[in-house]
Protein backbone atom coordinates (compact mmCIF):
# COMPACT_ATOMS: atom_id res chain seq x y z
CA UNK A 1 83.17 -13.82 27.00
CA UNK A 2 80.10 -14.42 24.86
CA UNK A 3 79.35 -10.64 24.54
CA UNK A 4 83.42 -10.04 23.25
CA UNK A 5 82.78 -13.02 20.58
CA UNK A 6 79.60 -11.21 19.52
CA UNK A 7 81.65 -7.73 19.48
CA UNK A 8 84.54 -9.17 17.06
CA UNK A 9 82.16 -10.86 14.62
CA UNK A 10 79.68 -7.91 14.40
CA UNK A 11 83.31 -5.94 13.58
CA UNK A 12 84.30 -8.64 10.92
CA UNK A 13 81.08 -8.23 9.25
CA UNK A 14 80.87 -4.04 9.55
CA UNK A 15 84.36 -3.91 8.18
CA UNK A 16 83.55 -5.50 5.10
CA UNK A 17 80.44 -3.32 4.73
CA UNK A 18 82.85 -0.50 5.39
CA UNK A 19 84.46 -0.95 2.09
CA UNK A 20 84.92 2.11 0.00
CA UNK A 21 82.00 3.21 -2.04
CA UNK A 22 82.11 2.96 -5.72
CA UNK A 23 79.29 4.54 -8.52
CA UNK A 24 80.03 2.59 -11.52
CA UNK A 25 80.00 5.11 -14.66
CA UNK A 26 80.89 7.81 -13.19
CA UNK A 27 84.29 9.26 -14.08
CA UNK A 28 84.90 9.52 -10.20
CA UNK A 29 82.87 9.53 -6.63
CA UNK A 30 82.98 13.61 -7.14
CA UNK A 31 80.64 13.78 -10.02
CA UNK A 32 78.20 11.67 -7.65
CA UNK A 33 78.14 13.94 -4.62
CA UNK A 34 78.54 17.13 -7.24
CA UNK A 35 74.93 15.40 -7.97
CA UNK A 36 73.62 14.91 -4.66
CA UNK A 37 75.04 18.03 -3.44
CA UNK A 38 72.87 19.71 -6.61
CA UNK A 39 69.87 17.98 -5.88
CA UNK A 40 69.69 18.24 -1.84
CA UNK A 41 70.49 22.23 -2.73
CA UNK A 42 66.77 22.41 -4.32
CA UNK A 43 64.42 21.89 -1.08
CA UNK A 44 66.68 24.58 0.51
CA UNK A 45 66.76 27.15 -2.47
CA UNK A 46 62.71 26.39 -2.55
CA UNK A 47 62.21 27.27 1.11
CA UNK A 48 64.78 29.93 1.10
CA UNK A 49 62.76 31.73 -1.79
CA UNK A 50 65.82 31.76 -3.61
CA UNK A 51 65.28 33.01 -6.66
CA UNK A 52 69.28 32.35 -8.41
CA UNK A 53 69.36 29.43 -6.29
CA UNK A 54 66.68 28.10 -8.30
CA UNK A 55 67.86 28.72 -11.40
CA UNK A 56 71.54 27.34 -10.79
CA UNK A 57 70.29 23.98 -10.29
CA UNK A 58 68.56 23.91 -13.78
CA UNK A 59 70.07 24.24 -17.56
CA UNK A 60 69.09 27.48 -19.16
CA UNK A 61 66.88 25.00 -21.53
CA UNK A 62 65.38 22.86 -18.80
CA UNK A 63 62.15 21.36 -19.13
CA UNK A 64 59.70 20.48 -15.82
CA UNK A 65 56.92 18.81 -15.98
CA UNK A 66 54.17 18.08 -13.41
CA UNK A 67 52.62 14.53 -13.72
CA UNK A 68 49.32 15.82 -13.23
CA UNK A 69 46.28 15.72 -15.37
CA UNK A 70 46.31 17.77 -17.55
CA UNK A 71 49.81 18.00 -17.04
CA UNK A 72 51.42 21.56 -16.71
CA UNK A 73 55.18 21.93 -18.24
CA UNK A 74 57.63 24.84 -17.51
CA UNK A 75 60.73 25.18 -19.74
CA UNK A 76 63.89 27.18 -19.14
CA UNK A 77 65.02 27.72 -15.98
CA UNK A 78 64.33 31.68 -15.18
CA UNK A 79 60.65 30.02 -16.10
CA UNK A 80 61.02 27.23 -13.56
CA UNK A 81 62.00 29.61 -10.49
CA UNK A 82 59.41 32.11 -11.54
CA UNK A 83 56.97 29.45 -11.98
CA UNK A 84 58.03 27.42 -8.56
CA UNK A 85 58.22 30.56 -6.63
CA UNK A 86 54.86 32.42 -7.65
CA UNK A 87 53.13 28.74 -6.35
CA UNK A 88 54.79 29.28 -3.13
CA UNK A 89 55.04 33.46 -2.90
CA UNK A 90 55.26 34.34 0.61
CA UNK A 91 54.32 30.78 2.24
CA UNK A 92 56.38 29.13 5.09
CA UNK A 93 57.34 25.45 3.45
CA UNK A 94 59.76 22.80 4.08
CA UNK A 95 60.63 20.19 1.52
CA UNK A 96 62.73 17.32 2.17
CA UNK A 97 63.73 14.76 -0.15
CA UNK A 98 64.28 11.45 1.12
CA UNK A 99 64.81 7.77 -0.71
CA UNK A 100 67.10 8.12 -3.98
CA UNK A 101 69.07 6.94 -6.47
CA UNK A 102 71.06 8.34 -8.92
CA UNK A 103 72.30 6.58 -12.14
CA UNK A 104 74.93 7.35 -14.14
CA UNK A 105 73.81 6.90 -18.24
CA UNK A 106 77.61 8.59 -19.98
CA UNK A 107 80.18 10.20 -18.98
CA UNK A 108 78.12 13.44 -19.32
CA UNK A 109 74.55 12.29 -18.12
CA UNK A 110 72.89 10.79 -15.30
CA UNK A 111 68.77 10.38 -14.14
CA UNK A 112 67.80 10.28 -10.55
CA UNK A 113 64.53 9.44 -8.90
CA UNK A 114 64.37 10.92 -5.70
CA UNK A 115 61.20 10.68 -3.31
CA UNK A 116 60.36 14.12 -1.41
CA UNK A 117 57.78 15.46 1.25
CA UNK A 118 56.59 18.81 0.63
CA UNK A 119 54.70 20.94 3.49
CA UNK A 120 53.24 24.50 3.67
CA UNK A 121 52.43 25.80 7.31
CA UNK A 122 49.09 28.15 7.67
CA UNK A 123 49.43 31.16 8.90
CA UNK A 124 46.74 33.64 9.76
CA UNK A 125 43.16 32.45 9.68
CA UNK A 126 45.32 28.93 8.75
CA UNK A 127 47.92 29.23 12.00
CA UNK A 128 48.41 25.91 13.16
CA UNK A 129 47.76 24.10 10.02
CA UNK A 130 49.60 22.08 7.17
CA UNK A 131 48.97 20.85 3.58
CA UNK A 132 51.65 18.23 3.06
CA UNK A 133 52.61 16.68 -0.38
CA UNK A 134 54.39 13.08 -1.30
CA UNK A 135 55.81 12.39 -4.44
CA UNK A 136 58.94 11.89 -6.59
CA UNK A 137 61.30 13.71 -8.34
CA UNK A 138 62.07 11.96 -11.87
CA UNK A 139 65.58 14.03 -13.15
CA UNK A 140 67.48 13.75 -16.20
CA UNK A 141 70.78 15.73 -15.37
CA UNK A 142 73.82 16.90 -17.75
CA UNK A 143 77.49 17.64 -16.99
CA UNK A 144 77.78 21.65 -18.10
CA UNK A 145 81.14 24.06 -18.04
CA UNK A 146 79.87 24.79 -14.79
CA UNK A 147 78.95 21.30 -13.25
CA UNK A 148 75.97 19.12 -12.81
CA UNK A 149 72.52 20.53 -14.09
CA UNK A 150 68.89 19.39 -13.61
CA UNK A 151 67.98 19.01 -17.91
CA UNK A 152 64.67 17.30 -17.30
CA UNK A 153 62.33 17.07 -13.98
CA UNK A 154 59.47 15.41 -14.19
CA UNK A 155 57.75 15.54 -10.84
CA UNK A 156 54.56 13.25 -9.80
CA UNK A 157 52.63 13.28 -6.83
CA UNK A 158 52.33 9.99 -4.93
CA UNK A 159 47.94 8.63 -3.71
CA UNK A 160 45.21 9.70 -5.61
CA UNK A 161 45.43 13.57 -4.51
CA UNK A 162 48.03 15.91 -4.83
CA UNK A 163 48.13 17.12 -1.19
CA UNK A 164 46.85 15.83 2.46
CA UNK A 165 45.36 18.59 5.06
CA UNK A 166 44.31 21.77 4.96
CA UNK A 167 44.36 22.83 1.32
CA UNK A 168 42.40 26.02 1.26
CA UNK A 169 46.51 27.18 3.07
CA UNK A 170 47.65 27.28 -0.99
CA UNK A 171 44.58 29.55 -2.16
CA UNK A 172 42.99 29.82 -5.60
């Protein structure tokens, strides 16, 4: 009997979590996932080598910049693929973003900080072998004719070195 009393109050409780989700300032819950759905499309366009993919998720006049000293900035988004692509050329990586939250700032703009794990597998002299970055993703996005677009990334790595393992896997 105890374990059925248990059962109905843990349901009480979950069915007020359960309530519909709202994201205040946004004109509707579609301009939110349009957002996530943007963003989560990145790690796969990166590890796809996607070069279109790339430059769909960014304004023509987009601006990224990497938190690093000195810092390095990339504008317009042909630049950014280019840019994120020659770093990466024929590597095997996966990059998965994880913690975030996304803000809505008008009708027409929004910033999200998302946190992300980047890793590039060895492979030859290297098989075996990993070089894994941490950091977050720091986005100021705009609502375009043709939907959500990354206007600003600024991108930082999190500890006091910009990867972990076996760095001599990313050359130069």
């Amino acid at each position: 009997m105890l374990f059925f009393s248990l059962l109905l109050s843990f349901a009480a409780v979950t069915s007020v979590r359960a309530s519909p989700l709202r994201h205040d300032g946004f004109d509707s819950n579609f301009d939110y996932i349009e957002i996530k759905q943007l963003l989560n499309s990145y790690p796969l366009a990166l590890d796809g080598k996607n070069t279109t993919g790339l430059e769909t998720i960014f304004t023509a006049n987009a601006v990224l910049t990497f938190v690093t000293k000195p810092p390095t900035v990339v504008n317009g988004s042909t630049a950014i693929a280019a840019y994120i692509l020659n770093t990466f050329h024929s590597l095997p990586t996966q990059h998965a973003l994880s913690t975030q939250v996304i803000t809505a700032t008008s009708k027409n703009s929004a910033s999200a900080v998302t946190y992300f794990t980047a890793t590039v597998f060895g492979e030859n002299q290297y098989a075996g072998q990993v070089v894994t970055s941490y950091g977050t993703y720091r986005d100021v996005l705009s609502k375009t004719s043709s939907g959500w677009k990354v206007n600003l990334r600024a991108l930082s790595f999190a500890g006091p070195t910009q990867a972990v393992g076996t760095t001599a896997i990313l050359g130069g």
